[in-house]
Protein backbone atom coordinates (compact mmCIF):
# COMPACT_ATOMS: atom_id res chain seq x y z
CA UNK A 1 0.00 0.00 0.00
CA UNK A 2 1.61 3.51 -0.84
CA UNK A 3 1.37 6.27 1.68
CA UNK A 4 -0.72 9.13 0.14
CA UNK A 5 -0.09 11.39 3.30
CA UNK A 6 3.63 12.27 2.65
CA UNK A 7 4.32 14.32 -0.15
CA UNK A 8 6.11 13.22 -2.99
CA UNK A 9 10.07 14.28 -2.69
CA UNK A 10 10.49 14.61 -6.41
CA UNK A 11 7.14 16.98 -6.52
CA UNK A 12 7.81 20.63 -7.21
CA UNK A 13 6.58 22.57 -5.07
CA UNK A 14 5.63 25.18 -7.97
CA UNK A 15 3.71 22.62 -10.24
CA UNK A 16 1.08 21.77 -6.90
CA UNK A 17 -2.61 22.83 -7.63
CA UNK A 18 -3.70 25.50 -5.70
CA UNK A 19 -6.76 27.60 -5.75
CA UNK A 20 -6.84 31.39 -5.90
CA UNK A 21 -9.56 33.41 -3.25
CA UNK A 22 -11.89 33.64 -6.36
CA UNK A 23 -11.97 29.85 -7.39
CA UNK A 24 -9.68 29.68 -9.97
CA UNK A 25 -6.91 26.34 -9.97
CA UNK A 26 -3.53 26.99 -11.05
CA UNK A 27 -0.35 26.23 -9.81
CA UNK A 28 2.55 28.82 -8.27
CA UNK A 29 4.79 28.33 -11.27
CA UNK A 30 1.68 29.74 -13.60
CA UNK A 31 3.05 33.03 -11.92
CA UNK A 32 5.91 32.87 -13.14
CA UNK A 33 8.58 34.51 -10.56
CA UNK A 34 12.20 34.65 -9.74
CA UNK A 35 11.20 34.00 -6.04
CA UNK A 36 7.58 33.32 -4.07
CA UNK A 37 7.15 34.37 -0.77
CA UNK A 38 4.64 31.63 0.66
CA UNK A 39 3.07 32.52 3.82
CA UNK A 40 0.03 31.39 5.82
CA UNK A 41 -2.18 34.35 7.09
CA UNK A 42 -5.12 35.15 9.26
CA UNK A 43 -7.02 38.13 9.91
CA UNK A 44 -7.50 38.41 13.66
CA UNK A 45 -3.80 37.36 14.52
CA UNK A 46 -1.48 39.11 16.56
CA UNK A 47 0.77 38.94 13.32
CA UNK A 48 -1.54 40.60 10.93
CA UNK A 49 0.14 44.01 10.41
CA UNK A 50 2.35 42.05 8.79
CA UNK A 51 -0.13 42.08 5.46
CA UNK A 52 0.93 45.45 5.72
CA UNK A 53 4.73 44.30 4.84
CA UNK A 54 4.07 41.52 2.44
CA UNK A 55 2.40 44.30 0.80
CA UNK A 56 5.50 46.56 0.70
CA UNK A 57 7.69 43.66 -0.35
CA UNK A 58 5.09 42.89 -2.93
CA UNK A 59 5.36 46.68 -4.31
CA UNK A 60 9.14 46.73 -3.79
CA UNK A 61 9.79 43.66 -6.00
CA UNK A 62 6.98 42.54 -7.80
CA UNK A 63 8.35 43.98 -11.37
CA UNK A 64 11.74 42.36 -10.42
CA UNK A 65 10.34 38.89 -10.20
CA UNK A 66 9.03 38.15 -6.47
CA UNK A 67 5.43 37.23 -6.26
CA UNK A 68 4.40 36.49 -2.37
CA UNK A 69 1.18 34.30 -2.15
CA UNK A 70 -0.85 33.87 0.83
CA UNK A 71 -2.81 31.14 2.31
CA UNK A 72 -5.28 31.97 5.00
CA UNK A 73 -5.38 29.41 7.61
CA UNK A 74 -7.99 29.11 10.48
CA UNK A 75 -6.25 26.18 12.38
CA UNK A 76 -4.76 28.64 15.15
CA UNK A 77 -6.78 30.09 17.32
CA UNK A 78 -9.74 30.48 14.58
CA UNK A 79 -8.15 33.76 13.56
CA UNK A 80 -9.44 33.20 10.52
CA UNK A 81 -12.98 32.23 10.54
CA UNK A 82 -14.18 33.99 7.52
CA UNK A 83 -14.99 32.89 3.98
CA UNK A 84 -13.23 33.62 0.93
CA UNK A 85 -15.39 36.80 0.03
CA UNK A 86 -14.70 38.24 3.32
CA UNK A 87 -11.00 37.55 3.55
CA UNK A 88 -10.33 39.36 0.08
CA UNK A 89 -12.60 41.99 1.14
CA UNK A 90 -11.02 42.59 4.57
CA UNK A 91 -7.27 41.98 3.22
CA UNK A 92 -7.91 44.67 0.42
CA UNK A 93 -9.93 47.35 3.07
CA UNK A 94 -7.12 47.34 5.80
CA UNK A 95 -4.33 46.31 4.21
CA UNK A 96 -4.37 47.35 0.59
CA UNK A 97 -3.44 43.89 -0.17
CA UNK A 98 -2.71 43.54 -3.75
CA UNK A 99 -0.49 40.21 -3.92
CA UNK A 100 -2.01 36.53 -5.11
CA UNK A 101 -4.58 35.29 -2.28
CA UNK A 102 -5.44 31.98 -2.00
CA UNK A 103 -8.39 29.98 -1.38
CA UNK A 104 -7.90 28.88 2.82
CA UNK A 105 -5.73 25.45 3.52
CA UNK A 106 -4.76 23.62 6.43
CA UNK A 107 -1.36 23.90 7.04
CA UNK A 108 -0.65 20.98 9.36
CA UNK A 109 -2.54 17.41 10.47
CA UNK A 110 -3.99 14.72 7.67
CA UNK A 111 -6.08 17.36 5.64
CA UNK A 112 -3.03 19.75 4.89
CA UNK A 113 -2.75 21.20 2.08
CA UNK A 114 -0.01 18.97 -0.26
CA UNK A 115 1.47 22.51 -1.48
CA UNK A 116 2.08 22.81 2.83
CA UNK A 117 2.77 18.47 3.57
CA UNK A 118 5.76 19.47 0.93
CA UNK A 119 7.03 23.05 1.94
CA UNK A 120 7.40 21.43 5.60
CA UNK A 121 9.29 18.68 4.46
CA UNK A 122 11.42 20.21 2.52
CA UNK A 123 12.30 22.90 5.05
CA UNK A 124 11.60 21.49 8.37
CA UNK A 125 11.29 24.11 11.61
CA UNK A 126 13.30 24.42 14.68
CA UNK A 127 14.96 21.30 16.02
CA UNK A 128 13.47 19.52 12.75
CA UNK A 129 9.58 20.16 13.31
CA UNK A 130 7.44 19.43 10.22
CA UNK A 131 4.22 20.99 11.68
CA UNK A 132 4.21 24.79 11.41
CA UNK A 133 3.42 26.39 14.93
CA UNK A 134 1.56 30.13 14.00
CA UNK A 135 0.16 32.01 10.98
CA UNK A 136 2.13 34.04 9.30
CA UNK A 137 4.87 30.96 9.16
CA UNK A 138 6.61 32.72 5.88
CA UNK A 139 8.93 29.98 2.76
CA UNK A 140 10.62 31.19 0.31
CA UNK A 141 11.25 29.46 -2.94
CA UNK A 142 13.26 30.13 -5.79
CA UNK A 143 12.13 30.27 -9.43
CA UNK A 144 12.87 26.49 -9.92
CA UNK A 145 11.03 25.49 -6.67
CA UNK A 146 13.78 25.46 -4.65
CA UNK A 147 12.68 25.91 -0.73
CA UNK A 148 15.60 29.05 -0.14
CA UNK A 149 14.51 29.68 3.88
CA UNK A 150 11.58 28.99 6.02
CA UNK A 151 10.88 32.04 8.32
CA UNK A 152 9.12 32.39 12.30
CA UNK A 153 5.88 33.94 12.44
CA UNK A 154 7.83 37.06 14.39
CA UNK A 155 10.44 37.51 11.46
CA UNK A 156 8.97 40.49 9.60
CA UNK A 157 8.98 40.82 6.16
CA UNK A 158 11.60 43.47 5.73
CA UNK A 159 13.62 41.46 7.53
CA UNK A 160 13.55 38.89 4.58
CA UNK A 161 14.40 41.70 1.68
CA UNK A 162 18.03 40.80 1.32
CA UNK A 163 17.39 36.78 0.98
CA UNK A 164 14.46 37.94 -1.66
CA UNK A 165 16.83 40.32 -3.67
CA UNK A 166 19.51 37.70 -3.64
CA UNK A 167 16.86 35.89 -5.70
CA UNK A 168 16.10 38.50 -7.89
CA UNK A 169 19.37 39.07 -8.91
């Protein structure tokens, strides 16, 4: 019997089906980027300012080949309780978010999503930890799917603007 639950190591991570906030499936590497900031978000987090970054890195580098993508999650704390209509809605009214939204995932347990099963395994947390701990749990990849750095919720986005130019060339 083959185990379905792990993902598949020779998978890229950029060729994974996702679905955008307005139903549409594609895959990351349909966005064709140098780099892809992946990062799951909530709404009623401690972290959310940080939309307010991923914005600014989105402005900053979007013409140079970075494309950030989030993934609201509701598995911590229910910070994210809405639907998809009033995530976009409430992302784009306080935020002025701008950047790729995706439809919500599960990031960790048996019903995470496989674009999440793989970033995890690919770039394992602190002392080796598959499961991510908070939203706003941040991966970049490089253009070829390449997992670059996996980032702490508390690690703001500026903070990652050297590893993302380095990627950008």
């Amino acid at each position: 019997m083959t185990d379905t639950s792990s993902p598949d190591q020779s998978e890229n991570v950029l060729q994974i089906p996702v679905t955008t906030i307005d139903n549409r499936e594609i895959t990351l590497g349909e966005l064709n980027a140098k780099a892809y900031l992946v990062v799951n978000t909530a709404s009623k987090c401690g972290f959310t300012p940080q939309y307010k970054g991923l914005e600014a890195l989105w402005q900053s580098y979007h013409e140079k080949g970075l494309q950030v993508a989030g993934f609201p999650c509701n598995q911590f704390g229910g910070q994210e309780p809405g639907d998809e209509e009033q995530i976009a809605a409430f992302c784009e009214t306080h935020y002025g978010v701008s950047f790729p939204m995706f439809a919500k995932v599960e990031v960790n347990g048996s019903d995470a999503h496989p674009l999440f099963k793989k970033l995890k395994s690919d770039a394992p947390g602190l002392l080796g930890s598959k499961g991510i701990k908070w939203n706003f749990t941040k991966f970049l990849v490089d253009g070829q799917g390449k997992i670059i750095g996996r980032y702490a919720p508390s690690t703001s986005p500026a903070d990652m603007a050297k590893d993302i130019e380095s990627l950008l060339g």
